[in-house]
PDB file of N, CA and C in Angstrom:
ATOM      1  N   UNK A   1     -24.710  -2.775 -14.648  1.00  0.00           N
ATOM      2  CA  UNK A   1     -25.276  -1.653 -15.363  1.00  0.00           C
ATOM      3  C   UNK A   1     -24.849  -0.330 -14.718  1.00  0.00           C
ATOM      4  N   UNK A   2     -24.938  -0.130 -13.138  1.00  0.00           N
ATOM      5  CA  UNK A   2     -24.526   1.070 -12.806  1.00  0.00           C
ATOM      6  C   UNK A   2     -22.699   1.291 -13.002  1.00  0.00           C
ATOM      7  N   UNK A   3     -22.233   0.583 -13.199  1.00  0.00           N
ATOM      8  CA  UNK A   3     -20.816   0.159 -13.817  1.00  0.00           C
ATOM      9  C   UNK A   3     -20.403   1.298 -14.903  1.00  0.00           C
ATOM     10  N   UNK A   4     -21.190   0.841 -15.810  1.00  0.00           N
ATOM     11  CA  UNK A   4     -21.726   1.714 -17.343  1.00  0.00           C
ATOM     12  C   UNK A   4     -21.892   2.949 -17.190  1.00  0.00           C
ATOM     13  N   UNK A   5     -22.517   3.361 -16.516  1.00  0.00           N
ATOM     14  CA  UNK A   5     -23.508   4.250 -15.987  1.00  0.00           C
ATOM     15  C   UNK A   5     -22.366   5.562 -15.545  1.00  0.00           C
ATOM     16  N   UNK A   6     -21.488   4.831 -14.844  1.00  0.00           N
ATOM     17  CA  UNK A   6     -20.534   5.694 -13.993  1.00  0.00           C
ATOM     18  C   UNK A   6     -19.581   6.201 -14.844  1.00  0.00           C
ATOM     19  N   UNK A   7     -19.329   5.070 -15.960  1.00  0.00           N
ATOM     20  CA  UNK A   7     -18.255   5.330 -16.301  1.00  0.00           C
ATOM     21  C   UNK A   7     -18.676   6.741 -17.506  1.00  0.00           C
ATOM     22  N   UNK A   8     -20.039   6.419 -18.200  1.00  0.00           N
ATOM     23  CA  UNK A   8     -20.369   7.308 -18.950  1.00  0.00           C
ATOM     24  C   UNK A   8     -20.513   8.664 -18.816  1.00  0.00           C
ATOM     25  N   UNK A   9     -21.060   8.632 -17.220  1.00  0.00           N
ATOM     26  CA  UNK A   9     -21.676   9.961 -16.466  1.00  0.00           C
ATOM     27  C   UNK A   9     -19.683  10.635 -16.804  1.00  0.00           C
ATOM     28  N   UNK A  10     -18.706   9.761 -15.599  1.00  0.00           N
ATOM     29  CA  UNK A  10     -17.666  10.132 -15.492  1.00  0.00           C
ATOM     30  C   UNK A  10     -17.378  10.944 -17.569  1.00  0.00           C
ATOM     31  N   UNK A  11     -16.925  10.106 -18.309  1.00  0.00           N
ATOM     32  CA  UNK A  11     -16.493  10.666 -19.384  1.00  0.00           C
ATOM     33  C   UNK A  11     -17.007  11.931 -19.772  1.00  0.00           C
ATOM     34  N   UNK A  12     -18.486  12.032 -19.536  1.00  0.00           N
ATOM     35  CA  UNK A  12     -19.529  13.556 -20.004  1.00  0.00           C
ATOM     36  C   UNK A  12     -18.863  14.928 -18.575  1.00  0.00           C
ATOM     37  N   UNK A  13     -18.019  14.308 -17.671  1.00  0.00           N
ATOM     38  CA  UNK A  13     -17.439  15.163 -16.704  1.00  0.00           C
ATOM     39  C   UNK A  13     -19.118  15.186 -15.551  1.00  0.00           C
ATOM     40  N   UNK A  14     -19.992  14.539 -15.406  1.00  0.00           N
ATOM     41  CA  UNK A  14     -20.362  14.840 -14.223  1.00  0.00           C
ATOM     42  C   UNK A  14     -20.123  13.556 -13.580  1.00  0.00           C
ATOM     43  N   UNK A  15     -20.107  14.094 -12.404  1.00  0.00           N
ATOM     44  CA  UNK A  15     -20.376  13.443 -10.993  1.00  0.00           C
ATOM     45  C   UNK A  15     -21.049  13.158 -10.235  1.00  0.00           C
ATOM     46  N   UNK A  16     -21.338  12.144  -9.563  1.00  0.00           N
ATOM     47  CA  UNK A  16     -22.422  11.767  -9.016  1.00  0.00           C
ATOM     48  C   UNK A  16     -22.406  12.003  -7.372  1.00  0.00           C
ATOM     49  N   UNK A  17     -23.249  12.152  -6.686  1.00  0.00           N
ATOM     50  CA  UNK A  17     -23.060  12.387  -5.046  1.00  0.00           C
ATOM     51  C   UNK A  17     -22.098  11.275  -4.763  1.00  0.00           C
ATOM     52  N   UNK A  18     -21.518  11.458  -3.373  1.00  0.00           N
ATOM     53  CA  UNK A  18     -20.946   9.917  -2.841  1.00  0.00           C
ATOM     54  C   UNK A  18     -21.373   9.212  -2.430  1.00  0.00           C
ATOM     55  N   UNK A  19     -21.153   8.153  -2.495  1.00  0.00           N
ATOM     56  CA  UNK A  19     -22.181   6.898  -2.194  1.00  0.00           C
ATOM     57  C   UNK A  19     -23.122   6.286  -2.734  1.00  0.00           C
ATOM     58  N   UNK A  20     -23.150   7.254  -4.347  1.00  0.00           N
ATOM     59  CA  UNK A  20     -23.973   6.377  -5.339  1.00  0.00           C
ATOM     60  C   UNK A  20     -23.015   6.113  -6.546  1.00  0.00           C
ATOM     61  N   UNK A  21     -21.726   6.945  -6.404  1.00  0.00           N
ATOM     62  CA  UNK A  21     -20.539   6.427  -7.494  1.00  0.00           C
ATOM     63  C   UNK A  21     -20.109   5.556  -7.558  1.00  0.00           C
ATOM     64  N   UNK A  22     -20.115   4.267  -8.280  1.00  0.00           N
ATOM     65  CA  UNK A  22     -19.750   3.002  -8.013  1.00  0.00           C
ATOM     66  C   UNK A  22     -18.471   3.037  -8.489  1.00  0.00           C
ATOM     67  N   UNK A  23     -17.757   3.647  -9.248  1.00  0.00           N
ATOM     68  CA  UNK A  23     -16.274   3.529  -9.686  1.00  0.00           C
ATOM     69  C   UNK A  23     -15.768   4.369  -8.125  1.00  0.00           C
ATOM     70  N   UNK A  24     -16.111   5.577  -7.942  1.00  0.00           N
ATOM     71  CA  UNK A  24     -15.250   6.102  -6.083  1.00  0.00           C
ATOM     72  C   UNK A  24     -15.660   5.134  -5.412  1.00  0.00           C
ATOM     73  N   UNK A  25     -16.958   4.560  -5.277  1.00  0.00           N
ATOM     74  CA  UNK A  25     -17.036   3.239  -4.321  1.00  0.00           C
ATOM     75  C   UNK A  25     -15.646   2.074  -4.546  1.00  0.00           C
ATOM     76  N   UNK A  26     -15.294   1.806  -5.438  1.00  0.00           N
ATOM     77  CA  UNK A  26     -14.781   1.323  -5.902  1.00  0.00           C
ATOM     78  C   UNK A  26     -13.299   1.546  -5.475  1.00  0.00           C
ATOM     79  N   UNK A  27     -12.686   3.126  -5.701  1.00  0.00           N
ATOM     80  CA  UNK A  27     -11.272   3.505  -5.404  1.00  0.00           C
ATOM     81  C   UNK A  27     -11.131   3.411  -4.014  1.00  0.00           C
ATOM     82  N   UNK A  28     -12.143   4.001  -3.017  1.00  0.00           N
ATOM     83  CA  UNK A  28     -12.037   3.563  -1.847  1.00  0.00           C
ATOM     84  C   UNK A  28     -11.781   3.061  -1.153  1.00  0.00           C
ATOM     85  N   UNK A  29     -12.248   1.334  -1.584  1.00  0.00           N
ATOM     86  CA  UNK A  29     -12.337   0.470  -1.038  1.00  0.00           C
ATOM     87  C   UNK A  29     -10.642   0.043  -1.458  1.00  0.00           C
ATOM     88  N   UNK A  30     -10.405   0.030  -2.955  1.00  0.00           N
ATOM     89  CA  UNK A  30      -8.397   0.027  -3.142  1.00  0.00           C
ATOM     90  C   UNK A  30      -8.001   0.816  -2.575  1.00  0.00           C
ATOM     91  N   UNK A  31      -7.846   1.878  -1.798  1.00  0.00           N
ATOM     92  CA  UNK A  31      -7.540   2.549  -1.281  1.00  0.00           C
ATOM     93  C   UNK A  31      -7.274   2.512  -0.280  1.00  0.00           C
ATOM     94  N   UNK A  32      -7.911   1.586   0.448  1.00  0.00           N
ATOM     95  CA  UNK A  32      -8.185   0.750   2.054  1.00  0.00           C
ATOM     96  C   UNK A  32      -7.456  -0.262   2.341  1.00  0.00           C
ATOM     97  N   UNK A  33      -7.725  -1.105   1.171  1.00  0.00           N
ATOM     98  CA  UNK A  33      -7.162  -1.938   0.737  1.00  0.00           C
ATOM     99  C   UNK A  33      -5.460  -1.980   1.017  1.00  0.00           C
ATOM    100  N   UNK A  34      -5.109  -1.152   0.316  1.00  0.00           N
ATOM    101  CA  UNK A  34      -3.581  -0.440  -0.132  1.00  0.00           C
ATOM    102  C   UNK A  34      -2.574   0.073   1.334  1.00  0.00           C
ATOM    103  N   UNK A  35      -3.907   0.593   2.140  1.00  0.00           N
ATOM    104  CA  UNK A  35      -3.337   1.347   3.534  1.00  0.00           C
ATOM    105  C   UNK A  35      -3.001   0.052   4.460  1.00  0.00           C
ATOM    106  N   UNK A  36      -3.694  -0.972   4.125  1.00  0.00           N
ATOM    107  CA  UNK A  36      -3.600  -1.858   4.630  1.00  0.00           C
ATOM    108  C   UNK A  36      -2.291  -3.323   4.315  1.00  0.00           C
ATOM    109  N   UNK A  37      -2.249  -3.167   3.332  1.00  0.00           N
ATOM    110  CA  UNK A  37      -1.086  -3.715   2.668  1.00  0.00           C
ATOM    111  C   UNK A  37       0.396  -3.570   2.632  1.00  0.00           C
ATOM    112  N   UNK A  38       0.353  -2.419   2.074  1.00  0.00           N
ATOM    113  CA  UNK A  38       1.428  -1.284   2.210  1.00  0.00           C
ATOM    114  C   UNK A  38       1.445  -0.405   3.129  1.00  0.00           C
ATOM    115  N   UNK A  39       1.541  -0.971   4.601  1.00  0.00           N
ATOM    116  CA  UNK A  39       1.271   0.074   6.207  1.00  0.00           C
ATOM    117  C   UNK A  39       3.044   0.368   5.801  1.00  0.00           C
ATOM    118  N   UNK A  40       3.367   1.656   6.067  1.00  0.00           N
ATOM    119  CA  UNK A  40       5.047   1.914   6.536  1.00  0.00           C
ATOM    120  C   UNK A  40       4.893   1.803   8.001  1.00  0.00           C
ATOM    121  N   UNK A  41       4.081   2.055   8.962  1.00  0.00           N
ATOM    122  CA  UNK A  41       4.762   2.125  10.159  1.00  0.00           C
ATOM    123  C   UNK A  41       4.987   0.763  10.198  1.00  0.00           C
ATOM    124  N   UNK A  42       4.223  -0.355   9.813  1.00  0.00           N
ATOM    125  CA  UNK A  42       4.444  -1.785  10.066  1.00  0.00           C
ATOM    126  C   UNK A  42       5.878  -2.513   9.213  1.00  0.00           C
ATOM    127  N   UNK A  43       6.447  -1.615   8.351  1.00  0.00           N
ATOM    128  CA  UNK A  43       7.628  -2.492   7.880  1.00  0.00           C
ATOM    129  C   UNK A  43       8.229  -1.633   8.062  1.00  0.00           C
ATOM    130  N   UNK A  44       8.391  -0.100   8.856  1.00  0.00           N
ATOM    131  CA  UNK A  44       9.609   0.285   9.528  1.00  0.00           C
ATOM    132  C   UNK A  44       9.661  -0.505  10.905  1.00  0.00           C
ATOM    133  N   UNK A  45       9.196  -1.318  11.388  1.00  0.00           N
ATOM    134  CA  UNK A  45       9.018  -2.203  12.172  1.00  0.00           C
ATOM    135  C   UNK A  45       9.493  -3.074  12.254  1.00  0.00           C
ATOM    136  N   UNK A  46       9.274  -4.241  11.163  1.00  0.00           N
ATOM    137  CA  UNK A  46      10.132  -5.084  10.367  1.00  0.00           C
ATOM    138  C   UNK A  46      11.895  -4.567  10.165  1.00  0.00           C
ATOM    139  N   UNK A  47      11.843  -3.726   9.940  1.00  0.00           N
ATOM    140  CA  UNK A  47      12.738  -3.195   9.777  1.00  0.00           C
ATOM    141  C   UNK A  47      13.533  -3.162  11.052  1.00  0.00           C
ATOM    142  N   UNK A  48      13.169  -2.498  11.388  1.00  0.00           N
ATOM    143  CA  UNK A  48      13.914  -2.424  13.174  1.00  0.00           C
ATOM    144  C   UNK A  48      14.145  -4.251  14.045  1.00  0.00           C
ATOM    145  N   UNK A  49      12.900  -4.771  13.746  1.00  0.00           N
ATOM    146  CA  UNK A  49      13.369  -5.758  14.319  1.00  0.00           C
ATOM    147  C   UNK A  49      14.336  -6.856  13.721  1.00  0.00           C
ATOM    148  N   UNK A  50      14.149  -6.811  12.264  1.00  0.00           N
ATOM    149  CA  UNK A  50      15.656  -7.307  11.378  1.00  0.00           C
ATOM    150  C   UNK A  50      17.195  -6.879  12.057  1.00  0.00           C
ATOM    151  N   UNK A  51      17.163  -5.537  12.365  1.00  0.00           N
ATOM    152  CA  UNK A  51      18.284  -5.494  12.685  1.00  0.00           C
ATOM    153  C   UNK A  51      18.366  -5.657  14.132  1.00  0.00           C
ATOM    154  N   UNK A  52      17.622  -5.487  14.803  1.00  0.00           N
ATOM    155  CA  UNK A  52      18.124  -6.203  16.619  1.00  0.00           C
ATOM    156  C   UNK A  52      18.118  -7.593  15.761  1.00  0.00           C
ATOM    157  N   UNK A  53      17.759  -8.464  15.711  1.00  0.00           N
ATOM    158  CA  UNK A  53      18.268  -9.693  15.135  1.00  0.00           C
ATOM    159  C   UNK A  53      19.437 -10.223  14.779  1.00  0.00           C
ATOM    160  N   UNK A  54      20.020  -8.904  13.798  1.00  0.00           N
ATOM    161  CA  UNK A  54      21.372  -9.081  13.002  1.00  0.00           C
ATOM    162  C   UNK A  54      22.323  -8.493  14.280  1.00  0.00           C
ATOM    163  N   UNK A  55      22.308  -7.382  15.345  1.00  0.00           N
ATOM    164  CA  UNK A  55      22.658  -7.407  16.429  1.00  0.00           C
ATOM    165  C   UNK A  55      22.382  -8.237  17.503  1.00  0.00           C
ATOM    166  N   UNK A  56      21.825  -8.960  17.642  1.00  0.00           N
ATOM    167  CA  UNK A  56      22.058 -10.340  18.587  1.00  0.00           C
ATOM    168  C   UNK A  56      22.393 -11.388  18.197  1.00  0.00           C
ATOM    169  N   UNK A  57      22.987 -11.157  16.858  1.00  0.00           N
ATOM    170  CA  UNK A  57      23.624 -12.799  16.102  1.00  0.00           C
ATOM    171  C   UNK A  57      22.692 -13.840  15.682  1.00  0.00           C
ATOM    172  N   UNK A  58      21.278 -13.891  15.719  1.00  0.00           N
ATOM    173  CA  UNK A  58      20.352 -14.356  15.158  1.00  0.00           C
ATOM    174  C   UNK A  58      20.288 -14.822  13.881  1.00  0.00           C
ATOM    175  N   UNK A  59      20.960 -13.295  13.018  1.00  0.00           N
ATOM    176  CA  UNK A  59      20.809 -13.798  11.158  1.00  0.00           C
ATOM    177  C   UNK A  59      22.718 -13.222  10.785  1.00  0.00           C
ATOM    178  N   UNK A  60      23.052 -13.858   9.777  1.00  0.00           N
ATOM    179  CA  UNK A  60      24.220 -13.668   9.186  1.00  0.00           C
ATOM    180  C   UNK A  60      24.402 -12.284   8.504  1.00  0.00           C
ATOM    181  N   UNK A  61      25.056 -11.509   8.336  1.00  0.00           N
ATOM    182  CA  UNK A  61      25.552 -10.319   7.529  1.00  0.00           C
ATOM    183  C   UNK A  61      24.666 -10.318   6.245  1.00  0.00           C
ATOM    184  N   UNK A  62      24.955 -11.442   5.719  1.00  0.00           N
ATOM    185  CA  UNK A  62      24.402 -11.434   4.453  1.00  0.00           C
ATOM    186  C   UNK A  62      23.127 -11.759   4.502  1.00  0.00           C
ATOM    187  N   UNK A  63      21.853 -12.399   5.162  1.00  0.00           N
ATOM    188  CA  UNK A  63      20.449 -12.960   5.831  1.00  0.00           C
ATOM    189  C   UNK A  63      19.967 -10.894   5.892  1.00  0.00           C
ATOM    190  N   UNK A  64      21.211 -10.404   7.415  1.00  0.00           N
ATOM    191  CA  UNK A  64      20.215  -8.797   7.087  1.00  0.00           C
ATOM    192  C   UNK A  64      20.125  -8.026   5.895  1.00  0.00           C
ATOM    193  N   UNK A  65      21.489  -7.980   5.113  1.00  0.00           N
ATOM    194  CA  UNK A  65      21.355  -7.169   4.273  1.00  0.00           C
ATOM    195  C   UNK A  65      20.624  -7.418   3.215  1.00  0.00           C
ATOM    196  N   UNK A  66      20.207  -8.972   2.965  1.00  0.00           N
ATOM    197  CA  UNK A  66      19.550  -9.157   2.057  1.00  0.00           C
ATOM    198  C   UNK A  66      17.869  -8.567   2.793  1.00  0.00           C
ATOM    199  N   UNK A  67      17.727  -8.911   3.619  1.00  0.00           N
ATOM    200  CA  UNK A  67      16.073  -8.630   4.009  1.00  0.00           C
ATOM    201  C   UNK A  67      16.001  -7.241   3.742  1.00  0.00           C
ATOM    202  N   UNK A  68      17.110  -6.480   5.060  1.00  0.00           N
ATOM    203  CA  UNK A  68      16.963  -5.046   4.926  1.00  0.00           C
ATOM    204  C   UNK A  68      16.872  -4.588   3.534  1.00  0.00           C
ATOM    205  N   UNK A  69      17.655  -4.954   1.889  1.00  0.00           N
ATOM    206  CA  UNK A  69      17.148  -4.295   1.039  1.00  0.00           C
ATOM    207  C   UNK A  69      15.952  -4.772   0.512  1.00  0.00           C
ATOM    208  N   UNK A  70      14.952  -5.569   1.099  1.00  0.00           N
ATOM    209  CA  UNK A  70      13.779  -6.101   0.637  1.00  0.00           C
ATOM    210  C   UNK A  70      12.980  -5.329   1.102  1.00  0.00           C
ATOM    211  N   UNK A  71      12.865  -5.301   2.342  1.00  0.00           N
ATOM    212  CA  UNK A  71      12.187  -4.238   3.381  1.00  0.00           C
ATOM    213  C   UNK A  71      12.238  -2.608   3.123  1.00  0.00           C
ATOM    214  N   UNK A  72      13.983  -2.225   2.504  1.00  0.00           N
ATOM    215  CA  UNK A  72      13.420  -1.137   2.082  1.00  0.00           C
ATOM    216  C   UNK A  72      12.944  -0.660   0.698  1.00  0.00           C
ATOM    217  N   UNK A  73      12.987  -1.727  -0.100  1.00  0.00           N
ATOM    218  CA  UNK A  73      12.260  -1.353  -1.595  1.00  0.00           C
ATOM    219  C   UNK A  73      10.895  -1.553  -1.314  1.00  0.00           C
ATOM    220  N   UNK A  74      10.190  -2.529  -0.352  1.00  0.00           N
ATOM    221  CA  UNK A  74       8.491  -2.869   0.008  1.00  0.00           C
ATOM    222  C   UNK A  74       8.535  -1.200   0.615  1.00  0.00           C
ATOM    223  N   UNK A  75       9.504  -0.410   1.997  1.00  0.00           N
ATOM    224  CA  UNK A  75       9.033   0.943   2.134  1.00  0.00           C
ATOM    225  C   UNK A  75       9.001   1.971   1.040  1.00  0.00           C
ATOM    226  N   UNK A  76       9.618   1.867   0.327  1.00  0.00           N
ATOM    227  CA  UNK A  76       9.447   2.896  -1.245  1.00  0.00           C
ATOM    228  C   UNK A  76       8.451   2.871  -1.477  1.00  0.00           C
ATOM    229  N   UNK A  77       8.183   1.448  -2.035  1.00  0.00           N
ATOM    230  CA  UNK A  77       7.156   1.315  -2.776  1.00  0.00           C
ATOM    231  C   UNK A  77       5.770   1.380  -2.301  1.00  0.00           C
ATOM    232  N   UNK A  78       5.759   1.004  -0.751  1.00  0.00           N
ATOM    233  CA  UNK A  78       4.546   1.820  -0.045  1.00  0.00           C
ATOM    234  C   UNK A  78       4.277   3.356   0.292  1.00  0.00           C
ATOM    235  N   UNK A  79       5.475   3.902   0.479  1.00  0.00           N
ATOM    236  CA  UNK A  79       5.345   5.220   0.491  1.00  0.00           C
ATOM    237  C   UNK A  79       4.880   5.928  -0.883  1.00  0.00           C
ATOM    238  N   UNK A  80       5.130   5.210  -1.724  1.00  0.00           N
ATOM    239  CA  UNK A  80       4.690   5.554  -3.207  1.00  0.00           C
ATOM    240  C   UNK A  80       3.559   5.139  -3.277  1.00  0.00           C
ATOM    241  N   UNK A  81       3.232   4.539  -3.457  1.00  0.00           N
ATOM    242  CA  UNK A  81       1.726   3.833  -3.558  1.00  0.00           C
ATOM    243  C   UNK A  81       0.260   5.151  -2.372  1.00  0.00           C
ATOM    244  N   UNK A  82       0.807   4.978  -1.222  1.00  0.00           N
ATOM    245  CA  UNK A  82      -0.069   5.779  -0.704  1.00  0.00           C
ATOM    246  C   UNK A  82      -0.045   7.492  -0.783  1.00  0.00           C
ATOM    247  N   UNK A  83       0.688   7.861  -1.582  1.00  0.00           N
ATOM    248  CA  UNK A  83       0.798   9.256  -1.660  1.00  0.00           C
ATOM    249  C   UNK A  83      -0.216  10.162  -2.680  1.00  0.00           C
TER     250      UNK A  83
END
């Protein structure tokens, strides 16, 4: 019901304090969510350690370049996502 509530208040343009908005309760928590998912410092990380890898002969030419362009479309798309 407060679901309803929010969404109706929201459409008429008011707002409710924080912490009784259940839809911002709501973005928040995706929001957290998201920072957590999509971290860049953690897959420029990934990143770095792919390639000491591919420099110590670990993975084949083709093993980095395939990751590295995986790794950097997941950084796009996190840098996008959290902006």
């Amino acid at each position: 019901m407060f679901l309803i509530d929010d969404i109706i208040l929201r459409s008429l343009g008011i707002s409710m304090p924080p912490g009784l908005d259940m839809i911002g309760t709501i973005e928040q928590i995706q929001k957290q969510a998201y920072k957590e998912i999509y971290n860049p410092e953690k897959i420029k990380s990934q990143i770095k350690e792919n390639r000491l890898l591919y420099e110590f002969g670990e993975l084949t030419r083709e093993e980095y370049e395939r990751t590295n362009a995986e790794l950097m479309h997941y950084l796009k798309v996190a840098e996008e996502i959290l902006r």
